[in-house]
N, C-alpha and C. Protein backbone atom coordinates (compact mmCIF):
# COMPACT_ATOMS: atom_id res chain seq x y z
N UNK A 1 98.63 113.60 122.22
CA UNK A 1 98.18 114.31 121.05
C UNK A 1 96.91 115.08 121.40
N UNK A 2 97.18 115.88 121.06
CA UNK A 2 95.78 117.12 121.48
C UNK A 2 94.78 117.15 120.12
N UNK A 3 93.97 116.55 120.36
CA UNK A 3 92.96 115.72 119.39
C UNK A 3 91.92 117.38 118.81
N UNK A 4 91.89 118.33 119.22
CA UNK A 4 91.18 119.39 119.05
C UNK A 4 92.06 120.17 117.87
N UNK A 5 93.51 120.38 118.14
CA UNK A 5 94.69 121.07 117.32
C UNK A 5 94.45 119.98 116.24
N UNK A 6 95.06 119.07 116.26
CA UNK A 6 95.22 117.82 115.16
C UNK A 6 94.07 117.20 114.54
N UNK A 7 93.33 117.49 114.78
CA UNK A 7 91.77 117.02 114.11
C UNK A 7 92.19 117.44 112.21
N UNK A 8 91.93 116.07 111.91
CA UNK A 8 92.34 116.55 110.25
C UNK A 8 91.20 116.05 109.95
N UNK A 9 90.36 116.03 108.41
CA UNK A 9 89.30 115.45 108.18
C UNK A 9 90.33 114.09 106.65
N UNK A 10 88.96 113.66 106.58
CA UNK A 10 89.76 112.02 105.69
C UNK A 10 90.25 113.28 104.04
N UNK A 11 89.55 114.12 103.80
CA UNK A 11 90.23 114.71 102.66
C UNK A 11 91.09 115.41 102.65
N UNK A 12 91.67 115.73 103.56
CA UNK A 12 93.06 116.67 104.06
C UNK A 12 94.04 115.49 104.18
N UNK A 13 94.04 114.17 104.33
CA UNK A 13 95.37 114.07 104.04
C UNK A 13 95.67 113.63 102.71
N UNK A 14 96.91 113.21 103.03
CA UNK A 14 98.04 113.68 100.89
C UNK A 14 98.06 112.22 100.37
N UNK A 15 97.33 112.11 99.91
CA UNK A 15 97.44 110.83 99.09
C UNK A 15 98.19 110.79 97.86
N UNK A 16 98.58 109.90 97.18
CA UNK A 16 99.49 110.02 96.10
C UNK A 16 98.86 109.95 94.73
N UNK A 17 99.27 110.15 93.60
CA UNK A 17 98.77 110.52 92.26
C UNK A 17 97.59 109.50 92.39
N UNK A 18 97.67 108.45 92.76
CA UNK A 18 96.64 107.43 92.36
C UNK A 18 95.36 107.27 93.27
N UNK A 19 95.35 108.32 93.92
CA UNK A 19 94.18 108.50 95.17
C UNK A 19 94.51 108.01 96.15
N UNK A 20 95.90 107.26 96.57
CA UNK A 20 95.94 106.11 97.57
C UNK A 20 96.72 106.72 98.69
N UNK A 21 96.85 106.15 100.00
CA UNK A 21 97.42 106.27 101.21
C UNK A 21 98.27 105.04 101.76
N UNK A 22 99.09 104.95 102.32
CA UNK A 22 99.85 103.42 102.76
C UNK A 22 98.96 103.46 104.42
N UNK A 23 98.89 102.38 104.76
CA UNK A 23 98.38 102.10 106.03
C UNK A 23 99.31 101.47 107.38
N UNK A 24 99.89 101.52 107.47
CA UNK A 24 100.59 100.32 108.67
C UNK A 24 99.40 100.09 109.72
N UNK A 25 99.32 98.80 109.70
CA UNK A 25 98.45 98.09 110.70
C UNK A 25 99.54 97.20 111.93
N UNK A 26 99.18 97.83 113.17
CA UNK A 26 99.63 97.24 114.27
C UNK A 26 98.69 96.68 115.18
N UNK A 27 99.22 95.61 115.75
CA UNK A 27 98.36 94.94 116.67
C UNK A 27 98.56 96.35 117.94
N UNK A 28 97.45 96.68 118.78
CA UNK A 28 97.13 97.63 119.97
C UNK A 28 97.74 97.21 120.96
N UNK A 29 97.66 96.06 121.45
CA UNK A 29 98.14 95.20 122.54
C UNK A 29 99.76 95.03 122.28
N UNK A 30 100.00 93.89 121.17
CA UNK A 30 101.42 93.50 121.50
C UNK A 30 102.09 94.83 120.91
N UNK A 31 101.68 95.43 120.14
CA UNK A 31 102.86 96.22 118.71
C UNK A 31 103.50 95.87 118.09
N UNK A 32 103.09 94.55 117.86
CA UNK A 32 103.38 93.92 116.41
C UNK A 32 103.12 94.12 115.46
N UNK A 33 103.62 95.19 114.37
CA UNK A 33 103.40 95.29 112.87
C UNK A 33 102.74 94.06 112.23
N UNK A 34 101.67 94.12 111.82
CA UNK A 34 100.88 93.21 111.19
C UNK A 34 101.03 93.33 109.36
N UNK A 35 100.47 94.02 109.30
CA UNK A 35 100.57 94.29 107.36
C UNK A 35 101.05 95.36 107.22
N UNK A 36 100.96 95.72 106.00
CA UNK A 36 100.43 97.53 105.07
C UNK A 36 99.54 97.44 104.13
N UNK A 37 99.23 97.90 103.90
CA UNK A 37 98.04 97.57 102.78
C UNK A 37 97.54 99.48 102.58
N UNK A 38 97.23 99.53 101.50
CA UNK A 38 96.93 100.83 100.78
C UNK A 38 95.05 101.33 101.32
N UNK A 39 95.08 102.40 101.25
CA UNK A 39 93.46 103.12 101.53
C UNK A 39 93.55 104.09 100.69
N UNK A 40 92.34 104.36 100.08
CA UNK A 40 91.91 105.47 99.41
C UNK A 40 90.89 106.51 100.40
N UNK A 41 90.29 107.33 100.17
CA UNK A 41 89.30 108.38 100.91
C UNK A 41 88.19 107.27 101.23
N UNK A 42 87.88 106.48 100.37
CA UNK A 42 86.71 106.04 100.92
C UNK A 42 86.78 104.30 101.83
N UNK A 43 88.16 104.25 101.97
CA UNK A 43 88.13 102.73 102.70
C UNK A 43 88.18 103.49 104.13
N UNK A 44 89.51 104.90 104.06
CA UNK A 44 89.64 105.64 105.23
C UNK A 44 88.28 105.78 106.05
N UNK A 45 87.50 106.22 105.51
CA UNK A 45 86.39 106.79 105.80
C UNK A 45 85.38 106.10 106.41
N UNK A 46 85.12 104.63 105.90
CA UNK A 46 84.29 103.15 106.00
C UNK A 46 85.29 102.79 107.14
N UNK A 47 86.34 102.99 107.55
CA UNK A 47 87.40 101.95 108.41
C UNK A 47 87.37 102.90 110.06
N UNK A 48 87.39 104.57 109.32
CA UNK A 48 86.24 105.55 111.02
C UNK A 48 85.09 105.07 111.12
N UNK A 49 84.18 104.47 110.44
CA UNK A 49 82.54 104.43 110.63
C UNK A 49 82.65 103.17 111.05
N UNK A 50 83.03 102.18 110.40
CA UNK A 50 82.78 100.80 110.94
C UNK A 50 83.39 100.41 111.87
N UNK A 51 84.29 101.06 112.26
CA UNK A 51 85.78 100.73 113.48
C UNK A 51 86.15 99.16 113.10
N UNK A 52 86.02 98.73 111.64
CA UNK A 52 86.98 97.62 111.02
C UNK A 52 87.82 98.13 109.78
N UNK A 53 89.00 97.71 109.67
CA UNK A 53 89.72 97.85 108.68
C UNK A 53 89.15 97.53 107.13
N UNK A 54 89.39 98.58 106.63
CA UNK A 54 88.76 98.59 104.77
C UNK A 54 90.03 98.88 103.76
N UNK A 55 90.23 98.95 103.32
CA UNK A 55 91.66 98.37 102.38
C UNK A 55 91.26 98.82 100.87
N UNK A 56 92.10 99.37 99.99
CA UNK A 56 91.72 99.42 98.51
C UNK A 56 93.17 98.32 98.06
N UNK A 57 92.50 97.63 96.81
CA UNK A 57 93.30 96.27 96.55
C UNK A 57 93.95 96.91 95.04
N UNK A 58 95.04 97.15 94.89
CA UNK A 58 95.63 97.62 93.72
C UNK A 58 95.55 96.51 92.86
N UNK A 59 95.60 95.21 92.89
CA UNK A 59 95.94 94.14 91.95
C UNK A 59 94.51 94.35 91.78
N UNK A 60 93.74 93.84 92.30
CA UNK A 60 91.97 93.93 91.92
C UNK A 60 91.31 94.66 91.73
N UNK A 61 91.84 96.15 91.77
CA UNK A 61 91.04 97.46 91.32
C UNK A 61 89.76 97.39 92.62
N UNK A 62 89.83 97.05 93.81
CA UNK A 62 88.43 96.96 94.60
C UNK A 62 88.84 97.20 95.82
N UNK A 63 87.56 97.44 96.53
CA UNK A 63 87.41 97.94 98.22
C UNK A 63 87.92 96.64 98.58
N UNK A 64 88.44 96.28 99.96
CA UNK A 64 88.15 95.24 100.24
C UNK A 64 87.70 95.32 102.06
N UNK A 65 87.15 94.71 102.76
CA UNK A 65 87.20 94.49 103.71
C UNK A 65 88.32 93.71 104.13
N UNK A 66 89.38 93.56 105.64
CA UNK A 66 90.09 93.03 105.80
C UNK A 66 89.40 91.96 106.99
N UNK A 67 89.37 90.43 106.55
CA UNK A 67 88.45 88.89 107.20
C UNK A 67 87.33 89.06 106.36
N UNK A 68 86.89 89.62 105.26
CA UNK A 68 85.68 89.57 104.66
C UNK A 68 85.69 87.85 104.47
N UNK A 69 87.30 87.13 103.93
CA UNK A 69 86.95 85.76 103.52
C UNK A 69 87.60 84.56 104.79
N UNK A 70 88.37 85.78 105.43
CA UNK A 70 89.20 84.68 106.19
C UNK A 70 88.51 84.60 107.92
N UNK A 71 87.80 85.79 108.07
CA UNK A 71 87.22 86.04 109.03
C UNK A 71 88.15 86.77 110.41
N UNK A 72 89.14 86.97 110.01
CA UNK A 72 90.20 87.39 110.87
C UNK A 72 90.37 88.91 110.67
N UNK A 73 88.47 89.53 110.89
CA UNK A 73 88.60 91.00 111.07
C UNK A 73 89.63 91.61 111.83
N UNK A 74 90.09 93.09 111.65
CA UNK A 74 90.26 93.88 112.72
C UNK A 74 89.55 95.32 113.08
N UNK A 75 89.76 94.89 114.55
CA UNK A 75 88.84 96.17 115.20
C UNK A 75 89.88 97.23 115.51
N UNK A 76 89.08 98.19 114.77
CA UNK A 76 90.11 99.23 114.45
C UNK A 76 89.90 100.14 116.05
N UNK A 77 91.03 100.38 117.30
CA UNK A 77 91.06 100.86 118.31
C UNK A 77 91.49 102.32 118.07
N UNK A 78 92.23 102.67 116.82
CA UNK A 78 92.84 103.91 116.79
C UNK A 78 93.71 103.90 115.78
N UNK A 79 93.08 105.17 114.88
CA UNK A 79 93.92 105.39 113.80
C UNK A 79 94.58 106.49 113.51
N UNK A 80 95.74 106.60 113.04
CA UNK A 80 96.67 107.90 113.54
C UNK A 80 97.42 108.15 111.91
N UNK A 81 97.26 109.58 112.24
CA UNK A 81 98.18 110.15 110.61
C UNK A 81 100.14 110.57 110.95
N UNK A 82 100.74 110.53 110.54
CA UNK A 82 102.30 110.92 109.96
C UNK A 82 101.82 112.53 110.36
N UNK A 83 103.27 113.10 110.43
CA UNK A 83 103.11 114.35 110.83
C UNK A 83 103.36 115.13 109.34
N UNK A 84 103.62 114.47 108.27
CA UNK A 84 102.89 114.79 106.46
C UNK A 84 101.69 114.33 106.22
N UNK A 85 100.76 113.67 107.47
CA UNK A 85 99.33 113.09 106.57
C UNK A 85 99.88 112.86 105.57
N UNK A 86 100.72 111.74 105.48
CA UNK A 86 100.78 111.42 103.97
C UNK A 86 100.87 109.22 104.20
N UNK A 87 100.83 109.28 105.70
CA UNK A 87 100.80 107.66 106.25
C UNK A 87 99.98 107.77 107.36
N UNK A 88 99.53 106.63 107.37
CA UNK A 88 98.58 105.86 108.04
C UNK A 88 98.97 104.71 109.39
N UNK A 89 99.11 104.98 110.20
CA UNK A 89 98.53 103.97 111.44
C UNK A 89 98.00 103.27 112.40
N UNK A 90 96.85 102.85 111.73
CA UNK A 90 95.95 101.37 112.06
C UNK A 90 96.64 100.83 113.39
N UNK A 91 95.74 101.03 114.51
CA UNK A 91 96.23 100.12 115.51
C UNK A 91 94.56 99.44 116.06
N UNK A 92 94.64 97.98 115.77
CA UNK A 92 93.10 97.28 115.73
C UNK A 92 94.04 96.40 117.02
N UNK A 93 93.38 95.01 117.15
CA UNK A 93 92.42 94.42 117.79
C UNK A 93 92.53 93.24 116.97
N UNK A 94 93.53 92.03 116.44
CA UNK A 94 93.26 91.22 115.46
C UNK A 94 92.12 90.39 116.14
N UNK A 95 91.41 89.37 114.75
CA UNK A 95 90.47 88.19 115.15
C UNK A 95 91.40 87.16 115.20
N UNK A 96 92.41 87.15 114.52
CA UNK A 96 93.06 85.90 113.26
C UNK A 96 94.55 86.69 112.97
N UNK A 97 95.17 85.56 112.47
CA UNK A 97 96.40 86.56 111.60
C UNK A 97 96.37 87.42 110.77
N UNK A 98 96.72 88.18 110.40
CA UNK A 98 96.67 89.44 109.55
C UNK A 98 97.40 88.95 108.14
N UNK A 99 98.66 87.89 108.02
CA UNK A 99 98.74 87.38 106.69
C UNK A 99 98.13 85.98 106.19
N UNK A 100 98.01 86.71 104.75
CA UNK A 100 97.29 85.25 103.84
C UNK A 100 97.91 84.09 103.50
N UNK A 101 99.02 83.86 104.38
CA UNK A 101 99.57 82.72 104.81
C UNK A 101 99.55 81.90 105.96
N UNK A 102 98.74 82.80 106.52
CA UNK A 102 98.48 82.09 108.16
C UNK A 102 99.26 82.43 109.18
N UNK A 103 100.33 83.38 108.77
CA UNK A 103 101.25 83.91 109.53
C UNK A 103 100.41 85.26 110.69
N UNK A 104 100.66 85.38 111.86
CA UNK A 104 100.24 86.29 112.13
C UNK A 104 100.50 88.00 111.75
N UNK A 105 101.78 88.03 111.18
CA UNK A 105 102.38 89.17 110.59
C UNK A 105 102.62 88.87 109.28
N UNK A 106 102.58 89.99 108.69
CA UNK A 106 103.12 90.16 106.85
C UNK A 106 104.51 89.99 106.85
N UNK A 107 105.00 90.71 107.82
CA UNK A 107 106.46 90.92 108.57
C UNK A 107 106.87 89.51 108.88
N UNK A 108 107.34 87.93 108.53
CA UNK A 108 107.82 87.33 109.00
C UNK A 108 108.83 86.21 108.47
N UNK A 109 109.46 87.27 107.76
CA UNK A 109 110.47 87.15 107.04
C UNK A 109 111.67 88.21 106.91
N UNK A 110 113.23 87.40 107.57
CA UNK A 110 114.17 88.74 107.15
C UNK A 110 115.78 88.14 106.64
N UNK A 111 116.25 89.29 106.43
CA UNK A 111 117.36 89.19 105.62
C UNK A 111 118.39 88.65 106.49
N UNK A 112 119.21 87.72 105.76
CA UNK A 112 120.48 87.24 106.36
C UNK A 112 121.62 88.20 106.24
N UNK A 113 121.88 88.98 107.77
CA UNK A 113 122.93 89.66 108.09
C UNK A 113 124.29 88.99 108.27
């Protein structure tokens, strides 16, 4: 990716009626899909500056940091837009599992074929 052509800024991409963006978070190393979780302009924005993942929480109306309680930050290595800037992909660095079940993936559950 030619980072000079593709340079978008956090308000150029397309968020949906509700200010929000979808995120896919992958582990850097394995490429294991970890979560999704939603961003608005300003988690985007806090998640380039801090190089940790920032999250907007639809059930709670709030920012959240992702390990704020569980401690299982991620270090955000590289974050990449959809060729609609209209998705998000988070590739961190986990501390911890990424689900609030202790699971290392959100992903770890599937359908009987």
């Amino acid at each position: 990716m030619n980072k000079e052509i593709d340079a978008l800024n956090v308000a150029d991409l397309t968020y949906n009626e509700a200010g929000l963006i979808p995120c896919i978070v992958q582990d850097a190393s394995t490429k294991d899909v970890l979560m999704m979780a939603w961003m608005n302009a300003e988690t985007v924005q806090r998640t380039l500056d801090e190089r940790t993942t920032w999250f907007f929480s639809r059930s709670r109306n709030k920012l959240w940091h992702k390990g704020e309680e569980s401690g299982n930050v991620q270090r955000l290595v590289e974050l990449r837009y959809d060729c609609d800037a209209d998705t998000l992909l988070a590739l961190v660095e986990p501390a911890g599992p990424a689900c609030h079940t202790g699971q290392n993936s959100c992903f770890y559950r599937s359908f009987d074929l």
